[in-house]
Protein backbone atom coordinates (compact mmCIF):
# COMPACT_ATOMS: atom_id res chain seq x y z
CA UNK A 1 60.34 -57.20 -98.43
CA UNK A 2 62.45 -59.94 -97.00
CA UNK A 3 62.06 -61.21 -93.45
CA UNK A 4 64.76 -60.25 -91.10
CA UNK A 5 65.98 -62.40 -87.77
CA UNK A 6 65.31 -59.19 -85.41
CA UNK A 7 66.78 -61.89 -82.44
CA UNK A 8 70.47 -61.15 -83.96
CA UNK A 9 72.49 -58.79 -81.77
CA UNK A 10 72.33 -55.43 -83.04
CA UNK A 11 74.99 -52.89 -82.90
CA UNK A 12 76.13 -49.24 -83.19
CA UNK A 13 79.49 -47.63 -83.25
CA UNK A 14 79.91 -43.89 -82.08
CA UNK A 15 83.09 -41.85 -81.55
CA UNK A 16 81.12 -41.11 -78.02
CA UNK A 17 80.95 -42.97 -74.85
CA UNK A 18 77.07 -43.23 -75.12
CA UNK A 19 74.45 -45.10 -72.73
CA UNK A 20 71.00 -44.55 -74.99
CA UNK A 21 70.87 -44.38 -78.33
CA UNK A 22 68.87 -41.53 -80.06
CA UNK A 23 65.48 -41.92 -82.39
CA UNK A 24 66.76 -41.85 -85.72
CA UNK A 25 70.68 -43.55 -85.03
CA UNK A 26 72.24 -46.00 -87.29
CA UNK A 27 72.23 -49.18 -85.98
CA UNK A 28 73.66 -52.83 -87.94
CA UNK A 29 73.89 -56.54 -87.48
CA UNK A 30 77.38 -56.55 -88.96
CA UNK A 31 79.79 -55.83 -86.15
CA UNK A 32 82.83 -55.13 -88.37
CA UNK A 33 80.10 -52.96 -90.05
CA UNK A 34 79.66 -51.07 -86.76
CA UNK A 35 83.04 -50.74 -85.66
CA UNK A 36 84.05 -49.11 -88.91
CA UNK A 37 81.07 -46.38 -87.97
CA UNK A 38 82.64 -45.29 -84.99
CA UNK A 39 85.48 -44.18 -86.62
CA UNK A 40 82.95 -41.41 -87.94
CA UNK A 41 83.50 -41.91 -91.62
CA UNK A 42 82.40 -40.15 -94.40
CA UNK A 43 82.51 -42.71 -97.09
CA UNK A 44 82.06 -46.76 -96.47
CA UNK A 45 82.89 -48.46 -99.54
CA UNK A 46 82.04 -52.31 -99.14
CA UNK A 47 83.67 -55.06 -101.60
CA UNK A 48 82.54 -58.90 -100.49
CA UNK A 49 83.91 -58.71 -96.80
CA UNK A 50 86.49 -56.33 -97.28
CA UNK A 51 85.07 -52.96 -95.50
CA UNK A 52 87.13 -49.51 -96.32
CA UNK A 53 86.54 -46.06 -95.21
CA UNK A 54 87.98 -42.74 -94.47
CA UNK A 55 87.08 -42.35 -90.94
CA UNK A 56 90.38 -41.73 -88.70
CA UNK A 57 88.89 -41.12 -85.22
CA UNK A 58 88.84 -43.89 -82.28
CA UNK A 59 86.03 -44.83 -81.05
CA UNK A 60 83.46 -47.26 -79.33
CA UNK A 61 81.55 -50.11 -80.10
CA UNK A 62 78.01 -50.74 -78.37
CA UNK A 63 75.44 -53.56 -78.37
CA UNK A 64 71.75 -52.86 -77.78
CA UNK A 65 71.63 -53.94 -74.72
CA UNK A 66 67.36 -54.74 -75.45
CA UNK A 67 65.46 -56.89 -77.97
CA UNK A 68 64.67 -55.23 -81.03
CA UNK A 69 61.45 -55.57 -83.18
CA UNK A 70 59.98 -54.58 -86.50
CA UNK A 71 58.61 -51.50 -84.74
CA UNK A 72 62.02 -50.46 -83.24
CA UNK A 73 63.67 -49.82 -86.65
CA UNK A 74 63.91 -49.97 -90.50
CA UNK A 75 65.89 -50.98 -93.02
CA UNK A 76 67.65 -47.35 -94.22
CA UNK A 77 65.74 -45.62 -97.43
CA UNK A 78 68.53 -43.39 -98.54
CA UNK A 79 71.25 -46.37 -98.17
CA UNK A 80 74.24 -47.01 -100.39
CA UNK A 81 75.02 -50.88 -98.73
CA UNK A 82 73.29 -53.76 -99.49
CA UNK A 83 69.55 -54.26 -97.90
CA UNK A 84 69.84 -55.05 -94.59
CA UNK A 85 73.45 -53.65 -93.63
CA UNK A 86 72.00 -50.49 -92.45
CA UNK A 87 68.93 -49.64 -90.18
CA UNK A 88 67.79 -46.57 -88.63
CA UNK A 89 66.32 -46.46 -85.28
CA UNK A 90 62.60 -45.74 -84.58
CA UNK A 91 62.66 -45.27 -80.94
CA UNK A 92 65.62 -44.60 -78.14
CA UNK A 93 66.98 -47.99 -77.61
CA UNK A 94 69.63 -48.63 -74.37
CA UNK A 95 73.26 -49.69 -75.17
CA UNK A 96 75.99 -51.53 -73.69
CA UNK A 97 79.82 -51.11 -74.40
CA UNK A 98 81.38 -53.65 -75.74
CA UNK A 99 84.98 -51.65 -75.66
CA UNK A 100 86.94 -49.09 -77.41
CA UNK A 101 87.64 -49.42 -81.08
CA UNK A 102 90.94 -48.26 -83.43
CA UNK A 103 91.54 -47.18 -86.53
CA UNK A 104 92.99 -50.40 -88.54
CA UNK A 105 95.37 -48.58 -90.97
CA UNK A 106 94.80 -51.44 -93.83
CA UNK A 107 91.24 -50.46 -93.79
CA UNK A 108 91.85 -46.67 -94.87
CA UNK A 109 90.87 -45.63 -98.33
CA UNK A 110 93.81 -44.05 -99.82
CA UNK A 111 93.47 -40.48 -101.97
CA UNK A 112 93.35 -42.44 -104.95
CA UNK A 113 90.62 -44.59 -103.69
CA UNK A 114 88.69 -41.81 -102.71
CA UNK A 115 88.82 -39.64 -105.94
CA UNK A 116 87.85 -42.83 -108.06
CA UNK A 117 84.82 -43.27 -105.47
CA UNK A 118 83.67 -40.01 -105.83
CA UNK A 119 84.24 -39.72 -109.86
CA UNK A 120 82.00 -43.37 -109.54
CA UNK A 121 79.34 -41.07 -107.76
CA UNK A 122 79.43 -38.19 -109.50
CA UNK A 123 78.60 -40.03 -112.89
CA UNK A 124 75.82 -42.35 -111.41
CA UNK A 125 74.15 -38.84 -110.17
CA UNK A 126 74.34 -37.56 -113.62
CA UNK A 127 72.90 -41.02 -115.12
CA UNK A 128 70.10 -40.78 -112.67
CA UNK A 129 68.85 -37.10 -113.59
């Protein structure tokens, strides 16, 4: 398993004004990455830098506002993004708000998109079983 710099900030995006953050919560380095998460999407789809989603809700972005160690979280096991985008939480962990975030129009999937993303998933599922 690679080494990760745990002394990066770490972040979290919520559609919630939050001050702790919940055992278990998605957490990233990538604050563009974050940001898009508090928009409470329900498919992410990542292409080189360009993020797109589906999520249409405002919301907030955080910082943990403490250090973070291997024992504080782990790389997600059921993730879709490349290793190391997406961690989950292993203990509560404090936040700090960094500010309110928007839906950036641009960075909506369209109909289209979405179909062809989920036609994409529906035949790797069948490949896998």
């Amino acid at each position: 398993m690679p080494q990760w710099d745990y002394r990066r900030t770490w972040y979290h995006g919520s559609p919630h004004r939050l001050t702790t953050l919940r055992t278990g919560s998605t957490i990233t380095q990538d604050r563009h990455l974050a940001t898009v998460f508090s928009h409470k999407p329900t498919v992410v789809s990542i292409s080189g830098r360009e993020i797109r989603h589906n999520g249409t809700q405002p919301g907030f972005l955080y910082r943990i506002a403490e250090e973070i160690g291997p024992r504080d979280a782990h790389p997600h096991p059921r993730t879709t993004m490349e290793p190391g985008q997406e961690w989950l939480t292993d203990r509560e962990l404090r936040l700090e708000l960094i500010g309110p975030t928007e839906v950036v129009e641009a960075e909506l999937l369209t109909e289209e998109e979405l179909r062809e993303l989920e036609r994409r998933a529906s035949l790797r599922k069948r490949r896998s079983a």
